[in-house]
PDB file of N, CA and C in Angstrom:
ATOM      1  N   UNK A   1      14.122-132.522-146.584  1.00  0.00           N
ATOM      2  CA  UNK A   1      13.673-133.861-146.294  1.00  0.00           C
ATOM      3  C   UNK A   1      13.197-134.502-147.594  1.00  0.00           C
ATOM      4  N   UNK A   2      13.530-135.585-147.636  1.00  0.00           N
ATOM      5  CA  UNK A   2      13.135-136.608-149.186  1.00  0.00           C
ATOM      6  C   UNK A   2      11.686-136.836-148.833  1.00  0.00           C
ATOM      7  N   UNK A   3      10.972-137.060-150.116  1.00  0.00           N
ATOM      8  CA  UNK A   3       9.914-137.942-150.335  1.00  0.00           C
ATOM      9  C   UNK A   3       9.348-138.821-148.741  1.00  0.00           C
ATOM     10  N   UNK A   4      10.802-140.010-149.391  1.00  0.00           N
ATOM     11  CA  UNK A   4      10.528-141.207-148.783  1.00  0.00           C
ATOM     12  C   UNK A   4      10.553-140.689-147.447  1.00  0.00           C
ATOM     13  N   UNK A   5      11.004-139.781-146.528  1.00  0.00           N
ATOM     14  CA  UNK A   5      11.776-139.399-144.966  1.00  0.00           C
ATOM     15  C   UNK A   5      10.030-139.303-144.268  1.00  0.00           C
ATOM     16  N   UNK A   6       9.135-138.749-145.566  1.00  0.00           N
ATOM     17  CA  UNK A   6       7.575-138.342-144.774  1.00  0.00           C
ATOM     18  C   UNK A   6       6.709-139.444-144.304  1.00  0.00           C
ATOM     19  N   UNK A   7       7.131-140.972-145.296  1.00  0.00           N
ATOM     20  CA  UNK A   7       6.366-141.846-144.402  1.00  0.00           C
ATOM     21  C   UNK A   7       6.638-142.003-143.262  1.00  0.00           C
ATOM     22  N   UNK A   8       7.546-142.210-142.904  1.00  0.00           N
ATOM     23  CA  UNK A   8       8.500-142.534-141.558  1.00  0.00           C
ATOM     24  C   UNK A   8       7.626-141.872-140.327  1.00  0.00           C
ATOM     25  N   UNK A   9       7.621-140.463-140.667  1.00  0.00           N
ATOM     26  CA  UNK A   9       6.870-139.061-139.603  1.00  0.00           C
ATOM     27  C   UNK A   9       5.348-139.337-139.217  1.00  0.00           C
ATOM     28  N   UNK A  10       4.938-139.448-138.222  1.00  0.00           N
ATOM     29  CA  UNK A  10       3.239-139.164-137.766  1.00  0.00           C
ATOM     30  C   UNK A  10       3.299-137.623-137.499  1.00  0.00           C
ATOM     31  N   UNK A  11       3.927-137.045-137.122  1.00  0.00           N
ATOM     32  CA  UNK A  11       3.338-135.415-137.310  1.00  0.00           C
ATOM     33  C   UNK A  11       4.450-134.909-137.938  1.00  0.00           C
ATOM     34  N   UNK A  12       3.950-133.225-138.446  1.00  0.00           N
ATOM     35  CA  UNK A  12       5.072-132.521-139.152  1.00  0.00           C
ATOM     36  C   UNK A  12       4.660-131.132-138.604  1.00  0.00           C
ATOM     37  N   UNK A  13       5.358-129.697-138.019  1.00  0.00           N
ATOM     38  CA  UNK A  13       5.165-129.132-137.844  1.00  0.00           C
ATOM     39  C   UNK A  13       5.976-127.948-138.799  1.00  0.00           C
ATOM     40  N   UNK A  14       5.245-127.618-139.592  1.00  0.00           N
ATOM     41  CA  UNK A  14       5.831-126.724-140.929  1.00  0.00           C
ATOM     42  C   UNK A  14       5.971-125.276-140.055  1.00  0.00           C
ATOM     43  N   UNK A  15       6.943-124.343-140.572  1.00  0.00           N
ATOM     44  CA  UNK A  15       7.378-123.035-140.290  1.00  0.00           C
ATOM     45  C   UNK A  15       7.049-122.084-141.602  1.00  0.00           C
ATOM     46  N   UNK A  16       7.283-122.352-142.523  1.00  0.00           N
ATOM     47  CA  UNK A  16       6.960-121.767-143.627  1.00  0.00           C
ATOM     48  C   UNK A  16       5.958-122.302-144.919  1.00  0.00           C
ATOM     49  N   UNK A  17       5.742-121.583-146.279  1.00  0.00           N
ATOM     50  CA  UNK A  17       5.489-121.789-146.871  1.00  0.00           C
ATOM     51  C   UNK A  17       6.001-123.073-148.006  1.00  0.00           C
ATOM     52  N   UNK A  18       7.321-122.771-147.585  1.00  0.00           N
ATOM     53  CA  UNK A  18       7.967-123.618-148.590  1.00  0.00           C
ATOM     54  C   UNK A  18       8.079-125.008-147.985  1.00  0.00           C
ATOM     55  N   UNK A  19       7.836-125.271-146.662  1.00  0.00           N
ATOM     56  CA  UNK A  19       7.737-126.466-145.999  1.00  0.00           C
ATOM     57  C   UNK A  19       6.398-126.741-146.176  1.00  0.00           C
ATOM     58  N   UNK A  20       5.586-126.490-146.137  1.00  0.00           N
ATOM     59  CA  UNK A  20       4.527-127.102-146.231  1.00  0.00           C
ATOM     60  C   UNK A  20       4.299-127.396-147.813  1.00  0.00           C
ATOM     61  N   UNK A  21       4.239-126.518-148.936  1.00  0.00           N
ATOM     62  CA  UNK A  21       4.440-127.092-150.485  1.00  0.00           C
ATOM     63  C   UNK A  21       4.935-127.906-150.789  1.00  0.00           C
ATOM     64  N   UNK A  22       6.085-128.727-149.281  1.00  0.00           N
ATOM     65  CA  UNK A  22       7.188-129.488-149.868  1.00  0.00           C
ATOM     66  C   UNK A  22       6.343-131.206-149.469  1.00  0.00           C
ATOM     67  N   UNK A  23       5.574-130.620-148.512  1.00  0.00           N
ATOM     68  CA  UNK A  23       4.913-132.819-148.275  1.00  0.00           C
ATOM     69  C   UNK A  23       4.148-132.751-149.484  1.00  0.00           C
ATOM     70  N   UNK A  24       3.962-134.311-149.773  1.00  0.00           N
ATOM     71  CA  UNK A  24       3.523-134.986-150.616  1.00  0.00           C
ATOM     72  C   UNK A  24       1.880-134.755-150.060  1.00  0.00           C
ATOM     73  N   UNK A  25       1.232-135.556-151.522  1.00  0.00           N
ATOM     74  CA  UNK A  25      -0.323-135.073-151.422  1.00  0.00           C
ATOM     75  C   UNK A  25      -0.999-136.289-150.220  1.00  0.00           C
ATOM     76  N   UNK A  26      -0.077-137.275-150.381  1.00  0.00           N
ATOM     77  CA  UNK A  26      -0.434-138.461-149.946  1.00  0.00           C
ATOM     78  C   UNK A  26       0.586-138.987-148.558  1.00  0.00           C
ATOM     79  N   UNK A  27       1.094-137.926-147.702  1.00  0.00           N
ATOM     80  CA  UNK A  27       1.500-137.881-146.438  1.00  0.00           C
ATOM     81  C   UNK A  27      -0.086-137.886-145.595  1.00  0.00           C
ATOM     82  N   UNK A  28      -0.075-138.771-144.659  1.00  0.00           N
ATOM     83  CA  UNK A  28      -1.164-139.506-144.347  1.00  0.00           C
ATOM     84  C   UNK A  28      -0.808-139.106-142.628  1.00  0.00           C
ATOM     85  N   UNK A  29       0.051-138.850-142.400  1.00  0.00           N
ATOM     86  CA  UNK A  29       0.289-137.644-141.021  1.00  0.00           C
ATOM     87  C   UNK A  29      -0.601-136.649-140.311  1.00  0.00           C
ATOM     88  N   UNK A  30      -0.124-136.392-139.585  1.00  0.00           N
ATOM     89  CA  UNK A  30      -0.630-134.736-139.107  1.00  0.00           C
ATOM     90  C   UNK A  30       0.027-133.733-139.306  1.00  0.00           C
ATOM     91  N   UNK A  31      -0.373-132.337-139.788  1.00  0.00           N
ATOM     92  CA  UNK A  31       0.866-131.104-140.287  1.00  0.00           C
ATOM     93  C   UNK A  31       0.025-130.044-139.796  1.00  0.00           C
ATOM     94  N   UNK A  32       1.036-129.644-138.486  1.00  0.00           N
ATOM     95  CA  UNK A  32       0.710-128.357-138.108  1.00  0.00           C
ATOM     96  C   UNK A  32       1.477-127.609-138.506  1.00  0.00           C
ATOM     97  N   UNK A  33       0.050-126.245-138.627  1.00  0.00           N
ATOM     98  CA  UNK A  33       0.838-124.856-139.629  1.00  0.00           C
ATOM     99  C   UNK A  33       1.222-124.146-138.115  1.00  0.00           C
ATOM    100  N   UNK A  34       2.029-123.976-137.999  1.00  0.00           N
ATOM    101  CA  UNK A  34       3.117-122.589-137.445  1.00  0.00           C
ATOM    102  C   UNK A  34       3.387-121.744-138.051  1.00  0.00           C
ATOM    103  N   UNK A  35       2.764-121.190-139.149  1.00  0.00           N
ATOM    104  CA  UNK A  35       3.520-119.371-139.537  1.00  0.00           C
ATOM    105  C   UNK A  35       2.118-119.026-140.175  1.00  0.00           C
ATOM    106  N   UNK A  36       2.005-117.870-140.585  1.00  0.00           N
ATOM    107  CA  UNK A  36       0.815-117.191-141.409  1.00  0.00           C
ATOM    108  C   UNK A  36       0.445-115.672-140.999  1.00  0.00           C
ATOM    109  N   UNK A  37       0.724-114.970-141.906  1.00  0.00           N
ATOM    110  CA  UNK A  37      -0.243-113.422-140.848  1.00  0.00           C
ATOM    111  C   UNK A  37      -0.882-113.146-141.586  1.00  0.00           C
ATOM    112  N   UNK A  38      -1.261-111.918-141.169  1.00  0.00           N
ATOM    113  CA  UNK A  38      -2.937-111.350-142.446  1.00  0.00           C
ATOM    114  C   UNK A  38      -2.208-111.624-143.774  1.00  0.00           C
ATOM    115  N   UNK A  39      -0.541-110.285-143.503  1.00  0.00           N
ATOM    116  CA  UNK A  39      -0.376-110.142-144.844  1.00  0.00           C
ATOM    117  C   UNK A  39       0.643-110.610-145.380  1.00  0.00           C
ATOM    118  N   UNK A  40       0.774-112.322-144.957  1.00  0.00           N
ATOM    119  CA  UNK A  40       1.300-113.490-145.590  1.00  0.00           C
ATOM    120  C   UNK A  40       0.851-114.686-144.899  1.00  0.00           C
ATOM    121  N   UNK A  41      -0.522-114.975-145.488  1.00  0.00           N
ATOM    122  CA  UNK A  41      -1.247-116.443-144.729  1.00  0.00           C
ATOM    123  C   UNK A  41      -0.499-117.409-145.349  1.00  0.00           C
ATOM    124  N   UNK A  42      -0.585-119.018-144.188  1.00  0.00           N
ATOM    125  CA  UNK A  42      -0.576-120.095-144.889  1.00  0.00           C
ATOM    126  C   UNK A  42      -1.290-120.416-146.035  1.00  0.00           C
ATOM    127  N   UNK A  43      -1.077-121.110-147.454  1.00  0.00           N
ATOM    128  CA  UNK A  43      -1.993-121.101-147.783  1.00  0.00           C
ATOM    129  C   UNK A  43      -2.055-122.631-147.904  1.00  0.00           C
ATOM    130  N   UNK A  44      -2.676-123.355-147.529  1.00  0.00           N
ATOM    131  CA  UNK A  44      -3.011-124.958-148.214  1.00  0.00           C
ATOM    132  C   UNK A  44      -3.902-125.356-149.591  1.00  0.00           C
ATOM    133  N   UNK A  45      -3.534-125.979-150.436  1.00  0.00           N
ATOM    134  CA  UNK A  45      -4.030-125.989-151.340  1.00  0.00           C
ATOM    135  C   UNK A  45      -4.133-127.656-151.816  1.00  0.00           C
ATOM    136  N   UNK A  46      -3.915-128.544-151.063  1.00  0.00           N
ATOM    137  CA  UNK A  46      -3.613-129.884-151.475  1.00  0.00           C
ATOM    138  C   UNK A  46      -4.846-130.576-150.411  1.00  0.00           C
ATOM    139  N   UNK A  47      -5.430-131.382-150.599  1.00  0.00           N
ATOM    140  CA  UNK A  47      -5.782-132.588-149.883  1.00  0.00           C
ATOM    141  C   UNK A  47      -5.661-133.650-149.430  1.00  0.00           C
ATOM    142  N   UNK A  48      -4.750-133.603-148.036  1.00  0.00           N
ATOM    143  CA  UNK A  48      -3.423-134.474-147.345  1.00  0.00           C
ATOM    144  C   UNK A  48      -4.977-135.671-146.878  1.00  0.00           C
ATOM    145  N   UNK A  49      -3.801-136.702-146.937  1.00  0.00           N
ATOM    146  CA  UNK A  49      -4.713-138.219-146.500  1.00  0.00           C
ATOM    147  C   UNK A  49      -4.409-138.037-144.509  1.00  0.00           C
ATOM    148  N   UNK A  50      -3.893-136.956-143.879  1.00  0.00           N
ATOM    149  CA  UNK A  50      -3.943-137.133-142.200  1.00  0.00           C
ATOM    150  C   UNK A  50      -4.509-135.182-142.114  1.00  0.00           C
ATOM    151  N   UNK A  51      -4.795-135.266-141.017  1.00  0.00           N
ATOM    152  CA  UNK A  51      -5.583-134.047-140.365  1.00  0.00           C
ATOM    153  C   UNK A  51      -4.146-133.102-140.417  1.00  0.00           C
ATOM    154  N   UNK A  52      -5.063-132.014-140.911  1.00  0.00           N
ATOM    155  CA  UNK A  52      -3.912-130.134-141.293  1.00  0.00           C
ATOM    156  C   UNK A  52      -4.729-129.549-140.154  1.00  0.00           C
ATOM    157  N   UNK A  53      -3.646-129.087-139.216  1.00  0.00           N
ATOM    158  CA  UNK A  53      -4.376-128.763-137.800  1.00  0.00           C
ATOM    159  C   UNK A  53      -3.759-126.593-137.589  1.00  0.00           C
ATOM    160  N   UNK A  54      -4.105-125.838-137.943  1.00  0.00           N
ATOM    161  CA  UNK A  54      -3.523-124.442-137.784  1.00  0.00           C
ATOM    162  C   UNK A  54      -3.781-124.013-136.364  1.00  0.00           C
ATOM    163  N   UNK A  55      -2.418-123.543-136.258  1.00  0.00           N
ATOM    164  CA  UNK A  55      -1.823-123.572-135.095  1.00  0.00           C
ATOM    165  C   UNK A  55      -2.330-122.074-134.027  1.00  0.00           C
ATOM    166  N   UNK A  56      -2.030-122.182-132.668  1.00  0.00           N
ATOM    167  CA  UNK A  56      -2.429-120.275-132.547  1.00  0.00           C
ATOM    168  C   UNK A  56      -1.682-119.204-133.024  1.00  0.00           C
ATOM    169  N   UNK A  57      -2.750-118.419-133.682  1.00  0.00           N
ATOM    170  CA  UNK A  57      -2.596-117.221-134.293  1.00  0.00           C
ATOM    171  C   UNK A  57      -1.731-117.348-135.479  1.00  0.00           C
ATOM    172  N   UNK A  58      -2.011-118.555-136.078  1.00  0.00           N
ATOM    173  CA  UNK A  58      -1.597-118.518-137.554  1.00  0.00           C
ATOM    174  C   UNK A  58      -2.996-118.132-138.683  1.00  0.00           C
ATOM    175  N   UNK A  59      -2.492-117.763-139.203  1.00  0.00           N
ATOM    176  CA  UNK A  59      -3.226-117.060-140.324  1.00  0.00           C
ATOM    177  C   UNK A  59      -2.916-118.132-141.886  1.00  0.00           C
ATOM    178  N   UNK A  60      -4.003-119.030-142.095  1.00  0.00           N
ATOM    179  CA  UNK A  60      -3.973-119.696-143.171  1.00  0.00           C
ATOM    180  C   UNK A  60      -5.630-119.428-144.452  1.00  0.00           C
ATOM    181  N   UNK A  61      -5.258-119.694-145.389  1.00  0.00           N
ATOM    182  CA  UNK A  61      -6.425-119.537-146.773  1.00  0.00           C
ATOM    183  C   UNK A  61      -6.549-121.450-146.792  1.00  0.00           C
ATOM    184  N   UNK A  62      -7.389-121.968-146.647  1.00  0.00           N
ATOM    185  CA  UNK A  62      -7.792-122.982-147.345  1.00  0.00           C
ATOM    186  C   UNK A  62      -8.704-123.348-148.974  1.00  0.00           C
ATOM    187  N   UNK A  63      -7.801-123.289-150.050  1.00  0.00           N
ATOM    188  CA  UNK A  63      -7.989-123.493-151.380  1.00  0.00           C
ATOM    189  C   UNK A  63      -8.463-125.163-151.244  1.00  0.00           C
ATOM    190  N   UNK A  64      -9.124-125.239-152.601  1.00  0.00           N
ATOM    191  CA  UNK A  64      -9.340-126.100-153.523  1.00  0.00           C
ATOM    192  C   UNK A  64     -10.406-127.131-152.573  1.00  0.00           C
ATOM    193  N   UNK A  65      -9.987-128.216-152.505  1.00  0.00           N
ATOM    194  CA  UNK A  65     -10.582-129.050-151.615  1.00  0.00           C
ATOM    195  C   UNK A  65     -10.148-129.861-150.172  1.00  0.00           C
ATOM    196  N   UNK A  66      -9.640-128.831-149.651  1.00  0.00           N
ATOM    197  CA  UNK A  66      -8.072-128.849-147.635  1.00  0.00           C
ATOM    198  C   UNK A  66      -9.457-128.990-147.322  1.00  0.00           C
ATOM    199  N   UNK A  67      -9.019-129.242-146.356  1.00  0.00           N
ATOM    200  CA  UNK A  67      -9.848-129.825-144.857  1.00  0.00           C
ATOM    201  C   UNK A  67      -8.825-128.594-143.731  1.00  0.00           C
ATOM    202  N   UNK A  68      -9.334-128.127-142.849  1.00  0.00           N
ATOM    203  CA  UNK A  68      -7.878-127.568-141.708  1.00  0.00           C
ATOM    204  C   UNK A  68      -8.799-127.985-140.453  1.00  0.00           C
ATOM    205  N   UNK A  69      -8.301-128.051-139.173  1.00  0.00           N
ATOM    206  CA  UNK A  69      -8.416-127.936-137.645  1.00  0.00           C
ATOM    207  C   UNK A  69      -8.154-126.875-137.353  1.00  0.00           C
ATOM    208  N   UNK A  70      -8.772-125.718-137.533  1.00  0.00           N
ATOM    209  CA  UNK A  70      -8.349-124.275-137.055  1.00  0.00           C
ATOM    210  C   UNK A  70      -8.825-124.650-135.245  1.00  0.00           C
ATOM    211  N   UNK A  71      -7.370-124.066-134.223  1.00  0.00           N
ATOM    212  CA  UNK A  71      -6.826-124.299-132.930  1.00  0.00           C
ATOM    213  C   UNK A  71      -6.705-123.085-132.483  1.00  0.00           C
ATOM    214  N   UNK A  72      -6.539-122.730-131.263  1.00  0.00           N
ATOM    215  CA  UNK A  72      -6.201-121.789-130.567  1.00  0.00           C
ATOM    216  C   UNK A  72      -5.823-120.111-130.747  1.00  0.00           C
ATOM    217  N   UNK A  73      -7.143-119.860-131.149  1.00  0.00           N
ATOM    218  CA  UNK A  73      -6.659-118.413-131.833  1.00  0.00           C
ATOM    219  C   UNK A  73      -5.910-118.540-133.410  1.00  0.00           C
ATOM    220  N   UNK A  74      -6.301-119.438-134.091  1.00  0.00           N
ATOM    221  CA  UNK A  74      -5.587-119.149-135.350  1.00  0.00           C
ATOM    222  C   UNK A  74      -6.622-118.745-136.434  1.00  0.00           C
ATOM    223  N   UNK A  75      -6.692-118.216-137.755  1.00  0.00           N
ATOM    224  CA  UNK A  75      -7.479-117.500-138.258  1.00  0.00           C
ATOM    225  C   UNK A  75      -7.859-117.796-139.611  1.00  0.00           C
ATOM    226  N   UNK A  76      -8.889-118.747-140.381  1.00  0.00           N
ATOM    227  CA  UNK A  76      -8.832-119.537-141.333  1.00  0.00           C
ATOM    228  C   UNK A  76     -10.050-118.806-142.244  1.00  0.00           C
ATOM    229  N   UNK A  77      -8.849-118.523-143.444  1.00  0.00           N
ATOM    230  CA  UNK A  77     -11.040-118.199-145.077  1.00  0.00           C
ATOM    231  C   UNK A  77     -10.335-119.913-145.793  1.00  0.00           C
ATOM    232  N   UNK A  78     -12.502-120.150-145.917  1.00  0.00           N
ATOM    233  CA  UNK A  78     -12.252-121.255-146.497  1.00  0.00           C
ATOM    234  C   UNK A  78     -12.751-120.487-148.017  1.00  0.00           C
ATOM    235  N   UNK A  79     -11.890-121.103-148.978  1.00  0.00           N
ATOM    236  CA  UNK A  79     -12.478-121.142-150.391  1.00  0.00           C
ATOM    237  C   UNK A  79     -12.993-122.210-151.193  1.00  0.00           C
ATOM    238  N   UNK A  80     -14.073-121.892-151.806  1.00  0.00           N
ATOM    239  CA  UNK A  80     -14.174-123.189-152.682  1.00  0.00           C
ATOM    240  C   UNK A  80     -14.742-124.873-152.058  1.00  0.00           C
ATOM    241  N   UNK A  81     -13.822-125.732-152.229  1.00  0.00           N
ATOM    242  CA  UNK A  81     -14.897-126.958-151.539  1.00  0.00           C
ATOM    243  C   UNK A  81     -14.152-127.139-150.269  1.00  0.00           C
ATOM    244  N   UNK A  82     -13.595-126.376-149.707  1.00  0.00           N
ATOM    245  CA  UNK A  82     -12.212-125.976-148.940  1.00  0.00           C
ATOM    246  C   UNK A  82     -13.565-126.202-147.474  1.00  0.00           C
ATOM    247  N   UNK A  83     -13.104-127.080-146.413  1.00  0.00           N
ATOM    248  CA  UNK A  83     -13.351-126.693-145.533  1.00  0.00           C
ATOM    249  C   UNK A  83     -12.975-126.995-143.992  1.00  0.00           C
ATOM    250  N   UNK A  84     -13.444-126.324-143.002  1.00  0.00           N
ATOM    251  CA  UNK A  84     -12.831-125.528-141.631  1.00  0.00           C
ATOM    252  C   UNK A  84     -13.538-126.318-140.682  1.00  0.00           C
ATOM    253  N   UNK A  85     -12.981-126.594-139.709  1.00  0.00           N
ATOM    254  CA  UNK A  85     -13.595-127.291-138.009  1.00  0.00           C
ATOM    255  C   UNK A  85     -12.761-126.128-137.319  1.00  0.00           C
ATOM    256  N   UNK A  86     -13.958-125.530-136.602  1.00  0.00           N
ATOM    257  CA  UNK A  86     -12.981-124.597-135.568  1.00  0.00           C
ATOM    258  C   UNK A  86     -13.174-125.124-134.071  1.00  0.00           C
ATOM    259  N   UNK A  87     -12.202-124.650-133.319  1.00  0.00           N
ATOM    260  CA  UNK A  87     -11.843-124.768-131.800  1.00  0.00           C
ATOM    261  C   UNK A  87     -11.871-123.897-131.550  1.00  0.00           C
ATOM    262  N   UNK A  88     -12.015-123.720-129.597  1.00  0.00           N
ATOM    263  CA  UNK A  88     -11.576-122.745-129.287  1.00  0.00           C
ATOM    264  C   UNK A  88     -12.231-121.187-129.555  1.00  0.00           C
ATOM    265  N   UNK A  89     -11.670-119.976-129.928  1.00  0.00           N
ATOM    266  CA  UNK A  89     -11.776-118.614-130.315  1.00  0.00           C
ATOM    267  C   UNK A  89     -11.024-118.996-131.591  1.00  0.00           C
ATOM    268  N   UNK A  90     -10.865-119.318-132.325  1.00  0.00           N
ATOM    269  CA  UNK A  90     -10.732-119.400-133.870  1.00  0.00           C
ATOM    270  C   UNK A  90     -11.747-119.149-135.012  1.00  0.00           C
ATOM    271  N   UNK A  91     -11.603-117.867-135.194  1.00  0.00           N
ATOM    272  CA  UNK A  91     -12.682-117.530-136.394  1.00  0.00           C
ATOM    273  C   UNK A  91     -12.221-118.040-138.117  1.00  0.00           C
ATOM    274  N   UNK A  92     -13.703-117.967-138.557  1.00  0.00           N
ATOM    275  CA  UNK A  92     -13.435-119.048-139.789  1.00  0.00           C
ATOM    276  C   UNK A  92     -14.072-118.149-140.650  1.00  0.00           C
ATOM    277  N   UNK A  93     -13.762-117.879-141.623  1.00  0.00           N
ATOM    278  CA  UNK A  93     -14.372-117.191-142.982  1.00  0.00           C
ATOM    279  C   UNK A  93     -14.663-118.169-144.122  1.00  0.00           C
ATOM    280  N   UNK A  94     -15.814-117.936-144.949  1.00  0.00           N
ATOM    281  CA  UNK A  94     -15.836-118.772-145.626  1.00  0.00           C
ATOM    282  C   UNK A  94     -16.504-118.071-146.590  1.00  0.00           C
ATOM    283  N   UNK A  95     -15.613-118.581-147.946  1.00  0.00           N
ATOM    284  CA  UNK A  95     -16.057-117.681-149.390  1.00  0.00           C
ATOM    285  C   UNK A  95     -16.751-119.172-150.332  1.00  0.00           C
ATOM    286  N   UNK A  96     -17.909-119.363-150.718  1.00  0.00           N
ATOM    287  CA  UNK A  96     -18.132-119.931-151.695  1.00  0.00           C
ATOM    288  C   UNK A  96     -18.142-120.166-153.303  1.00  0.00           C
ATOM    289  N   UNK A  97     -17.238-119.037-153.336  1.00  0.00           N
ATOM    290  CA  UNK A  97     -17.005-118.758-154.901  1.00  0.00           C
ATOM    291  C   UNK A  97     -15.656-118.858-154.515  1.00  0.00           C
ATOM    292  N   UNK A  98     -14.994-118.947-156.697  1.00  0.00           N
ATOM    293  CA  UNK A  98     -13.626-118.981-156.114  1.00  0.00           C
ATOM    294  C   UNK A  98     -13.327-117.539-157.003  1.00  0.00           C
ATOM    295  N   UNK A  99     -12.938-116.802-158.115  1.00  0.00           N
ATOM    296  CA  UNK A  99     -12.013-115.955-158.352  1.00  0.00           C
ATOM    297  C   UNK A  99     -13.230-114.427-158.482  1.00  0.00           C
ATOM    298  N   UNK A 100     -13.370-113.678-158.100  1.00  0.00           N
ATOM    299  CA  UNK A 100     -14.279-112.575-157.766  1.00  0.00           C
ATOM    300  C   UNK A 100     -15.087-112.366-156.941  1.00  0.00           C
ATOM    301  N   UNK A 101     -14.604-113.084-155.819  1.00  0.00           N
ATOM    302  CA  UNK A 101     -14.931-112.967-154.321  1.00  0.00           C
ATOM    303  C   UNK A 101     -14.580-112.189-153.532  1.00  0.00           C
ATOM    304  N   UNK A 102     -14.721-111.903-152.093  1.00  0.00           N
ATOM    305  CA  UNK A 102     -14.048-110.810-151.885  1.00  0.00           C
ATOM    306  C   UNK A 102     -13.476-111.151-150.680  1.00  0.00           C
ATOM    307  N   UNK A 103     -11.738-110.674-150.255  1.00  0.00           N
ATOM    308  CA  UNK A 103     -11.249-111.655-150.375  1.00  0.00           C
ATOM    309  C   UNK A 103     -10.958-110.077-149.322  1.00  0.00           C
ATOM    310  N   UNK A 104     -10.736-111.303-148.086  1.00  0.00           N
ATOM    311  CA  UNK A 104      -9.863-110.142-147.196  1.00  0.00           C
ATOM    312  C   UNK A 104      -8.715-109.644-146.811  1.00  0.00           C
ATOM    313  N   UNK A 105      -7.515-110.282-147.688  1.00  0.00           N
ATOM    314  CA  UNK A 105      -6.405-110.574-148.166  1.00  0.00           C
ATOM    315  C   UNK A 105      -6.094-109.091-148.670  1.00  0.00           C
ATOM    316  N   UNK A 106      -7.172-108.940-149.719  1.00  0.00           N
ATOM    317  CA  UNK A 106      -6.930-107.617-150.935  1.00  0.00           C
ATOM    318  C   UNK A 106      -7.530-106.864-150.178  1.00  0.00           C
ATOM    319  N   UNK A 107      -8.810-106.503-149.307  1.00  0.00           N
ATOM    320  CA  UNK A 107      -9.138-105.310-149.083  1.00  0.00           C
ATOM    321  C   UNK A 107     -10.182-105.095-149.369  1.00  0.00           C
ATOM    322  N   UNK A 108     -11.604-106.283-149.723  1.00  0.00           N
ATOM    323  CA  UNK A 108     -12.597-105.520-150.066  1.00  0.00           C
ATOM    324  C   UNK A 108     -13.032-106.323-151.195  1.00  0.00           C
ATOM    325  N   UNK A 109     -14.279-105.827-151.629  1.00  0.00           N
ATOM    326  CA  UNK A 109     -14.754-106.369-153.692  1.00  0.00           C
ATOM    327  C   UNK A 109     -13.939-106.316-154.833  1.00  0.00           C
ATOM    328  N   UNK A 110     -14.027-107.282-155.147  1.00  0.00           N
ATOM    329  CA  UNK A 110     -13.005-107.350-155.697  1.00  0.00           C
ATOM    330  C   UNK A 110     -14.243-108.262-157.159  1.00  0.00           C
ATOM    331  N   UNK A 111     -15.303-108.142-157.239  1.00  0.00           N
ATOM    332  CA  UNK A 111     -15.977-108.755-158.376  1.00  0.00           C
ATOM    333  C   UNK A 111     -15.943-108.191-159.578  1.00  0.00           C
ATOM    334  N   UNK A 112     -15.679-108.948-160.477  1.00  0.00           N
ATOM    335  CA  UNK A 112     -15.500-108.261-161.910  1.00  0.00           C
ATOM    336  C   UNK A 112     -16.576-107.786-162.955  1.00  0.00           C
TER     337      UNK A 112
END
């Protein structure tokens, strides 16, 4: 899908990683995550101008400064200025540091 094809859209429902890297910073939509597991989360890393809503039992990392709607059983660590609204049974992790944190991804401490 082009650039231009994302104004057009009010929602987007991404399957992968590479779909979601692919909207613009400034898609002003809604983008639900559909894919993520422990050991390959969504990861969002951009700060979209419309609500990032994770879907059930997706497994996403919120970097940098995302906003997400964690929904129906889906499973969100916030990092950084990164942050989470949960619903539902959706548990939310939240790391306030960003690189020597411990990160449940890896397994544990991971501080240097």
């Amino acid at each position: 899908m082009s650039t231009s094809n994302y104004a057009e859209l009010l929602k987007i429902t991404v399957k992968s990683q590479k779909e979601l890297d692919r909207i613009p910073d400034d898609y002003a939509g809604k983008i639900f995550i559909g894919f993520g597991d422990p050991l390959s989360p969504a990861i969002v890393e951009k700060s979209y101008k419309g609500l990032v809503v994770a879907l059930g039992f997706s497994d996403v990392i919120a970097r940098n400064n995302s906003t997400i709607l964690a929904r129906a059983d889906s499973f969100v660590v916030a990092w950084g200025n990164s942050s989470v609204h949960r619903l539902g049974n959706s548990p939310v992790v939240t790391c306030g540091c960003f690189v020597g944190c411990d990160d449940p991804w890896l397994g544990g401490d991971h501080h240097a």
